[in-house]
C-alpha atoms as a PDB file:
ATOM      1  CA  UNK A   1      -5.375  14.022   4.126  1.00  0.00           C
ATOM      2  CA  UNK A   2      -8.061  11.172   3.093  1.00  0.00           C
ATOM      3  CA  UNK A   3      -7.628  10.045  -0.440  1.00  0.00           C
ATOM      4  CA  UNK A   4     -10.213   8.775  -2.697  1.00  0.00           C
ATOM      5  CA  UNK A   5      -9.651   5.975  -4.960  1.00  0.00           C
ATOM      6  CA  UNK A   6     -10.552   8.008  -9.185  1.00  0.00           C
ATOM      7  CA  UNK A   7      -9.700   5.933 -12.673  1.00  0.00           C
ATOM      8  CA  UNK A   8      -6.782   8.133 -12.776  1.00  0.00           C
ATOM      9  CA  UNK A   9      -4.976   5.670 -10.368  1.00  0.00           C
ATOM     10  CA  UNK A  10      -6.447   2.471 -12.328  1.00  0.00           C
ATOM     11  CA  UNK A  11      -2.966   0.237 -13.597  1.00  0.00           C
ATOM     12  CA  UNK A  12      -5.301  -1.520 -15.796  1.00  0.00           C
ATOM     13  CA  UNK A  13      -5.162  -4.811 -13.635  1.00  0.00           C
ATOM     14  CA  UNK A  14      -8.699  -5.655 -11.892  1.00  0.00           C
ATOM     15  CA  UNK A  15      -6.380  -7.295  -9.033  1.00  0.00           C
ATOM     16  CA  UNK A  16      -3.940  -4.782  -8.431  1.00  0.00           C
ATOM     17  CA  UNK A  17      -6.692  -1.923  -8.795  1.00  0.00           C
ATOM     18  CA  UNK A  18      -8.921  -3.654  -6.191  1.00  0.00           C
ATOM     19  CA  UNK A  19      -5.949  -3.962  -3.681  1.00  0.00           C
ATOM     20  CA  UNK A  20      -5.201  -0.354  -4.209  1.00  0.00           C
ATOM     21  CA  UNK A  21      -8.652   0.697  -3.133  1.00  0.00           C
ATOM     22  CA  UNK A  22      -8.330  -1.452  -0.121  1.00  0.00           C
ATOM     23  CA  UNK A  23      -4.905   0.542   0.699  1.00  0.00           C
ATOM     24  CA  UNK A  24      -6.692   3.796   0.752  1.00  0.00           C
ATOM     25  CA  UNK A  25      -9.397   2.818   2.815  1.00  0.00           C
ATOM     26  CA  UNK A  26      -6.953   1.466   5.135  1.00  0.00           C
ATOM     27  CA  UNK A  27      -4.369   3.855   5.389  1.00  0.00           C
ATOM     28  CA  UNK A  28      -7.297   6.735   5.582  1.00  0.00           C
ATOM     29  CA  UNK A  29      -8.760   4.635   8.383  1.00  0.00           C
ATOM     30  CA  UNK A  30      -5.293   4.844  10.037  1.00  0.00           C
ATOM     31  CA  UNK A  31      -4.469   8.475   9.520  1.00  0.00           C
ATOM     32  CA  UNK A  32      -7.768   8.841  11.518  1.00  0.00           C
ATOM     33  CA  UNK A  33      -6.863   6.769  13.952  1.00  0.00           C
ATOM     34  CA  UNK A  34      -2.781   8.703  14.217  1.00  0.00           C
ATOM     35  CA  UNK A  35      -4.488  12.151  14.460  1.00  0.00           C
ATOM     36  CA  UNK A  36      -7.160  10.889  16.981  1.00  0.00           C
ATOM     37  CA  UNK A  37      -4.502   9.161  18.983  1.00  0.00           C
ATOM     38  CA  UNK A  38      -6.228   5.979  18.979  1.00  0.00           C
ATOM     39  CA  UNK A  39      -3.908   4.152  20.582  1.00  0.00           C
ATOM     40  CA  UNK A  40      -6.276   1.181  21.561  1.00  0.00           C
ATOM     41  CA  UNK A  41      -7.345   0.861  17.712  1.00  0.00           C
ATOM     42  CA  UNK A  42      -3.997   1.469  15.901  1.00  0.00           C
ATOM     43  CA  UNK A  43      -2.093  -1.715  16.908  1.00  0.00           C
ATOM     44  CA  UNK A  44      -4.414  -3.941  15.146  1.00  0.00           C
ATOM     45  CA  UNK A  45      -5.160  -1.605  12.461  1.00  0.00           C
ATOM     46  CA  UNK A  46      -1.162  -1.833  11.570  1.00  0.00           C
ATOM     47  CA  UNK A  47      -1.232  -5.479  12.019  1.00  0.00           C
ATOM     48  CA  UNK A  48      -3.702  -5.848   9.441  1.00  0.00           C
ATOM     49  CA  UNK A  49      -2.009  -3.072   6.913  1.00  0.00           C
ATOM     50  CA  UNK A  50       0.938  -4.732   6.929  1.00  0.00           C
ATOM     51  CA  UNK A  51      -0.470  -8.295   6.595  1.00  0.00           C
ATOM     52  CA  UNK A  52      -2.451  -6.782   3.577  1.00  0.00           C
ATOM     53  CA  UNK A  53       1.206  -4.803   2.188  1.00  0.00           C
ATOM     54  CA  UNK A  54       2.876  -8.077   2.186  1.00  0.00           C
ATOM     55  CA  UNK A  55       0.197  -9.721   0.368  1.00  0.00           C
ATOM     56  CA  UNK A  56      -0.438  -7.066  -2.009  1.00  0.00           C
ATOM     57  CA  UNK A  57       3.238  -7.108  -3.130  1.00  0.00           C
ATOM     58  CA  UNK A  58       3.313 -10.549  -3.477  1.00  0.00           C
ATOM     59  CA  UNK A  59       0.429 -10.717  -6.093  1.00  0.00           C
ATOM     60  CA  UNK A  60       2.258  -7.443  -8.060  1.00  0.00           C
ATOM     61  CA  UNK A  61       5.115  -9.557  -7.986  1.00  0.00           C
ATOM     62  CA  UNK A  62       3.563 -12.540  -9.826  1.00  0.00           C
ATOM     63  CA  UNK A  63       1.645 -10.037 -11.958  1.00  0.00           C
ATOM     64  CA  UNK A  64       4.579  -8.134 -12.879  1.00  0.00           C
ATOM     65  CA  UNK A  65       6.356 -11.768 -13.511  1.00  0.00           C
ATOM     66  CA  UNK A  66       3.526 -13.168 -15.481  1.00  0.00           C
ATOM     67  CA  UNK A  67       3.616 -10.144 -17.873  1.00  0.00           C
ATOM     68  CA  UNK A  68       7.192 -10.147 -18.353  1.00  0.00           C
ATOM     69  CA  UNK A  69       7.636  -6.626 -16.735  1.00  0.00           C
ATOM     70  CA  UNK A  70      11.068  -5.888 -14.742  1.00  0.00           C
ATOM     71  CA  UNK A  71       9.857  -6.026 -11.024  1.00  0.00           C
ATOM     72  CA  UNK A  72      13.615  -5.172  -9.583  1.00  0.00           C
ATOM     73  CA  UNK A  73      12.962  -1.346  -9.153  1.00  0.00           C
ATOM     74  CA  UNK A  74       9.507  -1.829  -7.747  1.00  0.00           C
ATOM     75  CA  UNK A  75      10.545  -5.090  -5.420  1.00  0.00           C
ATOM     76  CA  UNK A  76      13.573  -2.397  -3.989  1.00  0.00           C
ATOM     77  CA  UNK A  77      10.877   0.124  -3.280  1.00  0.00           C
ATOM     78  CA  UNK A  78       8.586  -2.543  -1.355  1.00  0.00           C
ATOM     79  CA  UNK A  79      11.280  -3.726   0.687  1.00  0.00           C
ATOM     80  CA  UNK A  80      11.641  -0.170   1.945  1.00  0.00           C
ATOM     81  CA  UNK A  81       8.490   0.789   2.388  1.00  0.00           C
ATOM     82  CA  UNK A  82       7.653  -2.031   4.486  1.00  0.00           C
ATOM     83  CA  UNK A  83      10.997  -1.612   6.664  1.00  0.00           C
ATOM     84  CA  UNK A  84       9.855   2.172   6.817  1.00  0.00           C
ATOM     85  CA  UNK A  85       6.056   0.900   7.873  1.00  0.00           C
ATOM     86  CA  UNK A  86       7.647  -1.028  10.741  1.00  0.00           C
ATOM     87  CA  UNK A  87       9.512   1.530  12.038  1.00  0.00           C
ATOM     88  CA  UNK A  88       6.790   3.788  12.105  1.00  0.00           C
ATOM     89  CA  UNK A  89       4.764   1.264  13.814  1.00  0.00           C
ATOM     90  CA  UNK A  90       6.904   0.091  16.750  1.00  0.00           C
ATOM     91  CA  UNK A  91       7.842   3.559  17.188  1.00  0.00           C
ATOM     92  CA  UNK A  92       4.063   4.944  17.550  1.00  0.00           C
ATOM     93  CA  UNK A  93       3.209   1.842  19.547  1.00  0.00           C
ATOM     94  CA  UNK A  94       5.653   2.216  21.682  1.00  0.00           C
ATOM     95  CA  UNK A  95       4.558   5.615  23.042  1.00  0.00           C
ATOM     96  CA  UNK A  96       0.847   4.242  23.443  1.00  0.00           C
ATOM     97  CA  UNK A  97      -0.686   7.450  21.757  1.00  0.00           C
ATOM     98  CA  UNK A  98       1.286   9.995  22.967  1.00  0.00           C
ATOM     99  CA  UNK A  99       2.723  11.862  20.846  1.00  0.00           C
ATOM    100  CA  UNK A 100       3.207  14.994  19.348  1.00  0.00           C
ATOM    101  CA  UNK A 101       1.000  16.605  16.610  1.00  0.00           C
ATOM    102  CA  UNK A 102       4.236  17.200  14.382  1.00  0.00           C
ATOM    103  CA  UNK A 103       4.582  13.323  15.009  1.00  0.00           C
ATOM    104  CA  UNK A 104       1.295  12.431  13.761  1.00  0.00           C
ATOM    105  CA  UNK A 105       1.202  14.785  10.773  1.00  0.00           C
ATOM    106  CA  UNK A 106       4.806  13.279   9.861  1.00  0.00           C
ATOM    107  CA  UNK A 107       3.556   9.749   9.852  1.00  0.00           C
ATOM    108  CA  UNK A 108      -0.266  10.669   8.519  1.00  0.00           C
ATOM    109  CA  UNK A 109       1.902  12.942   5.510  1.00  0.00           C
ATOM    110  CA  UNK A 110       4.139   9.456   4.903  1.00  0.00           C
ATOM    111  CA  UNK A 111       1.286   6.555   4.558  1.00  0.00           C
ATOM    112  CA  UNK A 112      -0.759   9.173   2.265  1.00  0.00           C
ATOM    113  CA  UNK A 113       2.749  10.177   0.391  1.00  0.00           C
ATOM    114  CA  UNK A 114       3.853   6.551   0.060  1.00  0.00           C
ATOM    115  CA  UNK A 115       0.258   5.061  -1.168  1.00  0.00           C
ATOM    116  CA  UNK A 116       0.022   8.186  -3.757  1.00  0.00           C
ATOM    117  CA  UNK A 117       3.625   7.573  -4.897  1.00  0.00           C
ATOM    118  CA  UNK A 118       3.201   3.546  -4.819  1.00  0.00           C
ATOM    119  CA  UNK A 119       0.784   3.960  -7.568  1.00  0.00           C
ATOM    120  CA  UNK A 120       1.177   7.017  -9.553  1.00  0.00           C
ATOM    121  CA  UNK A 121       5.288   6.355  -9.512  1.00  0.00           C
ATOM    122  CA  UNK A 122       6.192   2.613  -9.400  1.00  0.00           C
ATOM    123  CA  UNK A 123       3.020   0.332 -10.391  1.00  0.00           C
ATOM    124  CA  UNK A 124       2.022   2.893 -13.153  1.00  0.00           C
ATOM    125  CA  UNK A 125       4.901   1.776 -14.685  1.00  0.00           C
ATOM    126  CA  UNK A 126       3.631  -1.509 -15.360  1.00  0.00           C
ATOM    127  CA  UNK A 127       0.336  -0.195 -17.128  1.00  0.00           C
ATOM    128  CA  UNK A 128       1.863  -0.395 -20.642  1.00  0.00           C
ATOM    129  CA  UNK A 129       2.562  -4.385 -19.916  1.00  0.00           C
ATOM    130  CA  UNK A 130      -0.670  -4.760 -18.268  1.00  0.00           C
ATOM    131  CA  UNK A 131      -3.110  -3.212 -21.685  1.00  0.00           C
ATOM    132  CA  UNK A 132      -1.602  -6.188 -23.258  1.00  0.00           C
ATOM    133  CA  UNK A 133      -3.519  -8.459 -21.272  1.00  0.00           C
ATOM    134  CA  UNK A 134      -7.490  -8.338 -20.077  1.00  0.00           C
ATOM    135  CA  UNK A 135      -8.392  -6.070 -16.859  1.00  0.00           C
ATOM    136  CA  UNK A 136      -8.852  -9.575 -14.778  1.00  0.00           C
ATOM    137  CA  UNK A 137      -5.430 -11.055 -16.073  1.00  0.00           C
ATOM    138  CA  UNK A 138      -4.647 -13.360 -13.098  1.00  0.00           C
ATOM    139  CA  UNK A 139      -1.254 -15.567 -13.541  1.00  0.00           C
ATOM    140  CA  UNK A 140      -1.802 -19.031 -11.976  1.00  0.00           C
ATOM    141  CA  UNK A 141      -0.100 -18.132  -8.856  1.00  0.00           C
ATOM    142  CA  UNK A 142      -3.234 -15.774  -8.155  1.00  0.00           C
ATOM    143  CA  UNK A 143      -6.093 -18.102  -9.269  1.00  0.00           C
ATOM    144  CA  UNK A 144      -4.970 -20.605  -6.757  1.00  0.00           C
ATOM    145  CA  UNK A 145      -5.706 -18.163  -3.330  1.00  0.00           C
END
């Protein structure tokens, strides 16, 4: 199921919001790629989502930290997704495009799931925090990269 990036998933922080769009281009890009069994495609295309995951929740780390919001929950939640993203990873890499549809819907269904639920669930939570600052709030961590 492709997702489109609407307002309605906007936390109200021009950094966060951007890296969310990026998410949902990736992870529609590989869905695609799942479903087509793209098997030469996918193993870079998962290299690159997770260098991007592990970048993104570094910077909503300092943001959350910078705006005094309670990161805990959310950190406990990125830790598992990403240990959940690896799994899936080796284990379609592993079988070098072959597998079965009820495989690829499974994995398609959890990167659209988790992205929905990343933003509407956990980072949404840290909307009220973020109004208090402008839309291109950027703690000093940030502004150095």
């Amino acid at each position: 199921m492709a997702l489109a990036w609407t307002e309605h998933l906007s936390v109200g922080n021009a950094t966060i919001d951007s890296e969310h769009k990026s998410l949902i281009v990736m992870v529609n890009g590989i869905e695609t790629m799942i479903k087509a069994r793209d098997n030469f495609a996918l193993p870079q295309a998962f290299e690159q989502l997770e260098h991007y995951l592990c970048a993104h929740f570094v910077d909503e780390e300092n943001i959350a930290r910078a705006v005094n919001f309670p990161f805990a929950k959310n950190k406990q939640e990125h830790d598992y997704v990403l240990k959940e993203f690896q799994n899936m990873k080796a284990e379609l890499v592993a079988k070098d495009g072959i597998w079965s549809d009820g495989a690829a819907e499974h994995y398609s269904n959890f990167l659209s799931d988790w992205i929905t639920d990343h933003v509407l669930k956990e980072d949404m939570l840290m909307k009220p925090a973020l109004q208090n600052y402008p839309y291109d709030f950027k703690p000093d961590e940030l502004n150095k990269q």
